[in-house]
C-alpha atoms as a PDB file:
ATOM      1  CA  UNK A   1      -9.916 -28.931  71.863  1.00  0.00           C
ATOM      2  CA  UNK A   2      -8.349 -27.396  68.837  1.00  0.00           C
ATOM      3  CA  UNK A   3      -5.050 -29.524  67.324  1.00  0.00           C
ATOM      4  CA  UNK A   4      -2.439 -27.024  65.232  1.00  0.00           C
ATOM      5  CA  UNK A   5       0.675 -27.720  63.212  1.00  0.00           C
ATOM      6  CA  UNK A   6       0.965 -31.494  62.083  1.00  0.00           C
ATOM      7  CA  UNK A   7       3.359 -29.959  59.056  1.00  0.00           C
ATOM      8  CA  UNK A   8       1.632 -32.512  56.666  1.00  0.00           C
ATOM      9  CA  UNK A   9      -0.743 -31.485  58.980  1.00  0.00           C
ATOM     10  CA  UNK A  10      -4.735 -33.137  59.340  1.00  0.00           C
ATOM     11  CA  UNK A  11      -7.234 -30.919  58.241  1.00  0.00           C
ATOM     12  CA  UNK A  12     -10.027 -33.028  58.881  1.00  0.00           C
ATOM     13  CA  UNK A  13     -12.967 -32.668  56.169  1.00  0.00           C
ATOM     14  CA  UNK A  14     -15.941 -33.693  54.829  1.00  0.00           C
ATOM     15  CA  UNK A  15     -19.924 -33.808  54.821  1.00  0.00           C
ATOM     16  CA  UNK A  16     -20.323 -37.572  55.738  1.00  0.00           C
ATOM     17  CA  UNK A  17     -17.681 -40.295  56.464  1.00  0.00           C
ATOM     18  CA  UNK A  18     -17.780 -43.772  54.735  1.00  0.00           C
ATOM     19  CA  UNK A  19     -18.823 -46.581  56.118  1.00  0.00           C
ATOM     20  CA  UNK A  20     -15.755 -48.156  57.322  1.00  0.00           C
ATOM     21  CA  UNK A  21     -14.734 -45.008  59.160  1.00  0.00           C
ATOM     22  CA  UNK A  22     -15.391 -44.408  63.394  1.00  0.00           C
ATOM     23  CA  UNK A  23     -17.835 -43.514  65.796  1.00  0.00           C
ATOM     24  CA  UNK A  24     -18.361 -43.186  69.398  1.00  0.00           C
ATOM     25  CA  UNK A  25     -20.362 -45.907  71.470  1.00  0.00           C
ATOM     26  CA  UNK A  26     -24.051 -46.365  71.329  1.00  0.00           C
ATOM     27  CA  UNK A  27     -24.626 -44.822  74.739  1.00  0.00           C
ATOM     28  CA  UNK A  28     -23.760 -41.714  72.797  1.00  0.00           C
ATOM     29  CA  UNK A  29     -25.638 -38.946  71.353  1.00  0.00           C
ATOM     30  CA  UNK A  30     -27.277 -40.090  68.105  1.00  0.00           C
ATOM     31  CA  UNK A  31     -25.346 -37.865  65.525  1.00  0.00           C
ATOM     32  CA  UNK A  32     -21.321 -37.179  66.045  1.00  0.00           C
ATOM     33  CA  UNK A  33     -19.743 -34.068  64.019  1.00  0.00           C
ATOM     34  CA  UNK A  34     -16.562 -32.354  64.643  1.00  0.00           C
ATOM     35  CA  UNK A  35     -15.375 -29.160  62.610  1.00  0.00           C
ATOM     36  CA  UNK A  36     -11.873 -29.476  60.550  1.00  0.00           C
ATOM     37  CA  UNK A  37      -9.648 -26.954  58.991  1.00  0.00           C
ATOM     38  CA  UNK A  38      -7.445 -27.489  56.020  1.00  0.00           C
ATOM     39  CA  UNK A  39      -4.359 -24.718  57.513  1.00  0.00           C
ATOM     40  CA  UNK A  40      -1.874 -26.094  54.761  1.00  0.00           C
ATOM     41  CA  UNK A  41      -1.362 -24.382  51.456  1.00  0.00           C
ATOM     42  CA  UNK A  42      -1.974 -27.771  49.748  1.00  0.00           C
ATOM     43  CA  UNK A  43      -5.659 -29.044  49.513  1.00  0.00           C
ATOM     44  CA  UNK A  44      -6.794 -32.393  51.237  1.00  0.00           C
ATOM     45  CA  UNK A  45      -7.756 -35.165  49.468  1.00  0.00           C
ATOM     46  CA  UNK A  46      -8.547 -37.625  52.323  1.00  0.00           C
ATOM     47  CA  UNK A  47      -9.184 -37.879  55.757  1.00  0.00           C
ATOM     48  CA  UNK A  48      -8.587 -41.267  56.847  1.00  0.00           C
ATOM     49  CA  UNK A  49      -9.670 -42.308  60.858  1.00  0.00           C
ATOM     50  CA  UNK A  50      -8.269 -45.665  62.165  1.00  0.00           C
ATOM     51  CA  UNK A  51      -8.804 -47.261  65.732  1.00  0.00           C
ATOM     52  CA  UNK A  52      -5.448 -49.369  65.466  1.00  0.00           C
ATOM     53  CA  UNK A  53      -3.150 -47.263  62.841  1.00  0.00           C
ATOM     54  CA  UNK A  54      -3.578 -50.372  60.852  1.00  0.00           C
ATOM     55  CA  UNK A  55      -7.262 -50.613  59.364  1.00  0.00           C
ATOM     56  CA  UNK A  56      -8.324 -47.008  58.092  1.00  0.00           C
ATOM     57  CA  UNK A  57     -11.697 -45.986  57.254  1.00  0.00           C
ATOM     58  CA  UNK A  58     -12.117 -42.517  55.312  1.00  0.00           C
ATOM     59  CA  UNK A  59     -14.290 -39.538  55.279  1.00  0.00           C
ATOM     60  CA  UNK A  60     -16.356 -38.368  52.149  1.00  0.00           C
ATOM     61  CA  UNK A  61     -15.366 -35.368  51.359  1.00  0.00           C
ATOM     62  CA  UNK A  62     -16.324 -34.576  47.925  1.00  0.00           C
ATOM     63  CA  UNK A  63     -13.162 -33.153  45.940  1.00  0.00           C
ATOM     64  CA  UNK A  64     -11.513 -32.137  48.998  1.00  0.00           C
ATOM     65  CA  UNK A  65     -10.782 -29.194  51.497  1.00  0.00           C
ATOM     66  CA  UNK A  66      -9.200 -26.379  49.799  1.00  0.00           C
ATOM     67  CA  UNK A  67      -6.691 -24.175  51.789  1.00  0.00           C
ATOM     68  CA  UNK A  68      -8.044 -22.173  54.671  1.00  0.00           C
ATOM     69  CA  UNK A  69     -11.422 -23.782  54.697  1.00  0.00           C
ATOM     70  CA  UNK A  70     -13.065 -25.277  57.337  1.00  0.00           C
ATOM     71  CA  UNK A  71     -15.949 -28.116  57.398  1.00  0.00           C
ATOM     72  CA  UNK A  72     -18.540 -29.222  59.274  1.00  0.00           C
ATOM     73  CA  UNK A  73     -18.051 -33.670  59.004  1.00  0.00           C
ATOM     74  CA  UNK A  74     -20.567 -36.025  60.279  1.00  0.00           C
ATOM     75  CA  UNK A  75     -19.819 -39.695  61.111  1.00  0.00           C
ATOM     76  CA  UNK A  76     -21.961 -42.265  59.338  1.00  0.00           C
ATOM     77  CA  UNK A  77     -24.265 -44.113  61.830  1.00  0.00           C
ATOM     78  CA  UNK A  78     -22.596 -47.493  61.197  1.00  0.00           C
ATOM     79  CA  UNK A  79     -19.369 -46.571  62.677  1.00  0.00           C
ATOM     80  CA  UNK A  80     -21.688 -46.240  66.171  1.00  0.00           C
ATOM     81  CA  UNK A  81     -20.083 -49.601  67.557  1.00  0.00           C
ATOM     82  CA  UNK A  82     -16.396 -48.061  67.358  1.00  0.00           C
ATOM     83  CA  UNK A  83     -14.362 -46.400  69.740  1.00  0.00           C
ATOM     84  CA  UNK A  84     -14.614 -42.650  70.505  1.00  0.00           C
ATOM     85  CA  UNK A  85     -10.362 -42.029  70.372  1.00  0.00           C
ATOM     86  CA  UNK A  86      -9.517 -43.026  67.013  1.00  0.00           C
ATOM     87  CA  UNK A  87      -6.453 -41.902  64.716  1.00  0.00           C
ATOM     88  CA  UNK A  88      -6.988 -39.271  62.214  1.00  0.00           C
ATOM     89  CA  UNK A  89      -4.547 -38.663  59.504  1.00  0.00           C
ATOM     90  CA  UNK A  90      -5.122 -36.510  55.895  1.00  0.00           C
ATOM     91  CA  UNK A  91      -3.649 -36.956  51.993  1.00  0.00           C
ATOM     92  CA  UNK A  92      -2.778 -33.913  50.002  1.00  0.00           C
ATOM     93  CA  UNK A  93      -2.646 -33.084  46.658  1.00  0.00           C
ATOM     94  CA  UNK A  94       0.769 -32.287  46.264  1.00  0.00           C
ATOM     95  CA  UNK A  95       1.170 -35.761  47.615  1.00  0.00           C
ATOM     96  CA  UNK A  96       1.990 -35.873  51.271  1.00  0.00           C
ATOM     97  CA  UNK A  97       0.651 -37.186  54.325  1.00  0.00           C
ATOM     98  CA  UNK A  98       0.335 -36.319  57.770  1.00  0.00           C
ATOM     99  CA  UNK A  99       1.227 -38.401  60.654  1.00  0.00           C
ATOM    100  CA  UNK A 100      -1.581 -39.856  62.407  1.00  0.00           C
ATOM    101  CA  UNK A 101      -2.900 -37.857  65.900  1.00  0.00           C
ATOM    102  CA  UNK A 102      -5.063 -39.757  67.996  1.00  0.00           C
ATOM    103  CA  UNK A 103      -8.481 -37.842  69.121  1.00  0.00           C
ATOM    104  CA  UNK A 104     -11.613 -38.249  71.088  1.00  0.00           C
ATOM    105  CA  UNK A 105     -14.533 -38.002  68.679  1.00  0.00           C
ATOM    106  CA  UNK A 106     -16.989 -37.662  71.601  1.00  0.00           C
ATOM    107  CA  UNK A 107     -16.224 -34.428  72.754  1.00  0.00           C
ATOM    108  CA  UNK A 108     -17.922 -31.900  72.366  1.00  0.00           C
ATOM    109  CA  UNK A 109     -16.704 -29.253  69.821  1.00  0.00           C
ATOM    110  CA  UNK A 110     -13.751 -30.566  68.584  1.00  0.00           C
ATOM    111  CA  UNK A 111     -11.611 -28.824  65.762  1.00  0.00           C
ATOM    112  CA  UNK A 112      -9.066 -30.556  63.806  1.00  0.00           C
ATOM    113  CA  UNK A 113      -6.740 -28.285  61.675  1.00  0.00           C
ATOM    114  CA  UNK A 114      -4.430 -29.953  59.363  1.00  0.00           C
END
């Protein structure tokens, strides 16, 4: 599944997520990854990932996702006992934010472009 055009779009990023981010259940696959592309002209600064829009855990992702790169993210192990569909939203640099999109982090190949 490939998501395009949230204008303060999610370009989802990162090598590993914090702690307090999401994961699928434990009858899942050991190691969850998903591939996200920053398609803004503003870099991301955070990906944040929230099962009830309220409570939002965040991806590491170093000093961000420049423009027009895509990243490979992981989710941390201790996010196992969460929900696969959980709300993604990003922070840029020139200080916007795009609207949370809900997603299912247990399928197979998914791409998130911001």
């Amino acid at each position: 599944m490939k998501f395009n055009g949230l204008r303060l779009a999610l370009a989802t990023a990162a090598y590993t997520i914090a702690s307090t981010a999401l994961v699928p259940t434990g009858a899942h696959a050991a190691e969850y990854s998903f591939t996200a592309t920053n398609g803004t002209k503003s870099p991301v600064t955070k990906v944040l990932v929230s099962e009830n829009k309220k409570d939002w855990g965040y991806f590491d992702i170093g000093s961000g996702i420049k423009p027009g790169t895509t990243v490979d993210l992981v989710w941390d192990k201790s996010t196992n006992s969460e929900s696969c569909t959980q709300w993604v939203k990003a922070n840029f640099a020139d200080g916007s934010e795009s609207e949370p999109a809900k997603f299912d982090f247990c399928e197979d190949g998914l791409e998130i472009e911001f």
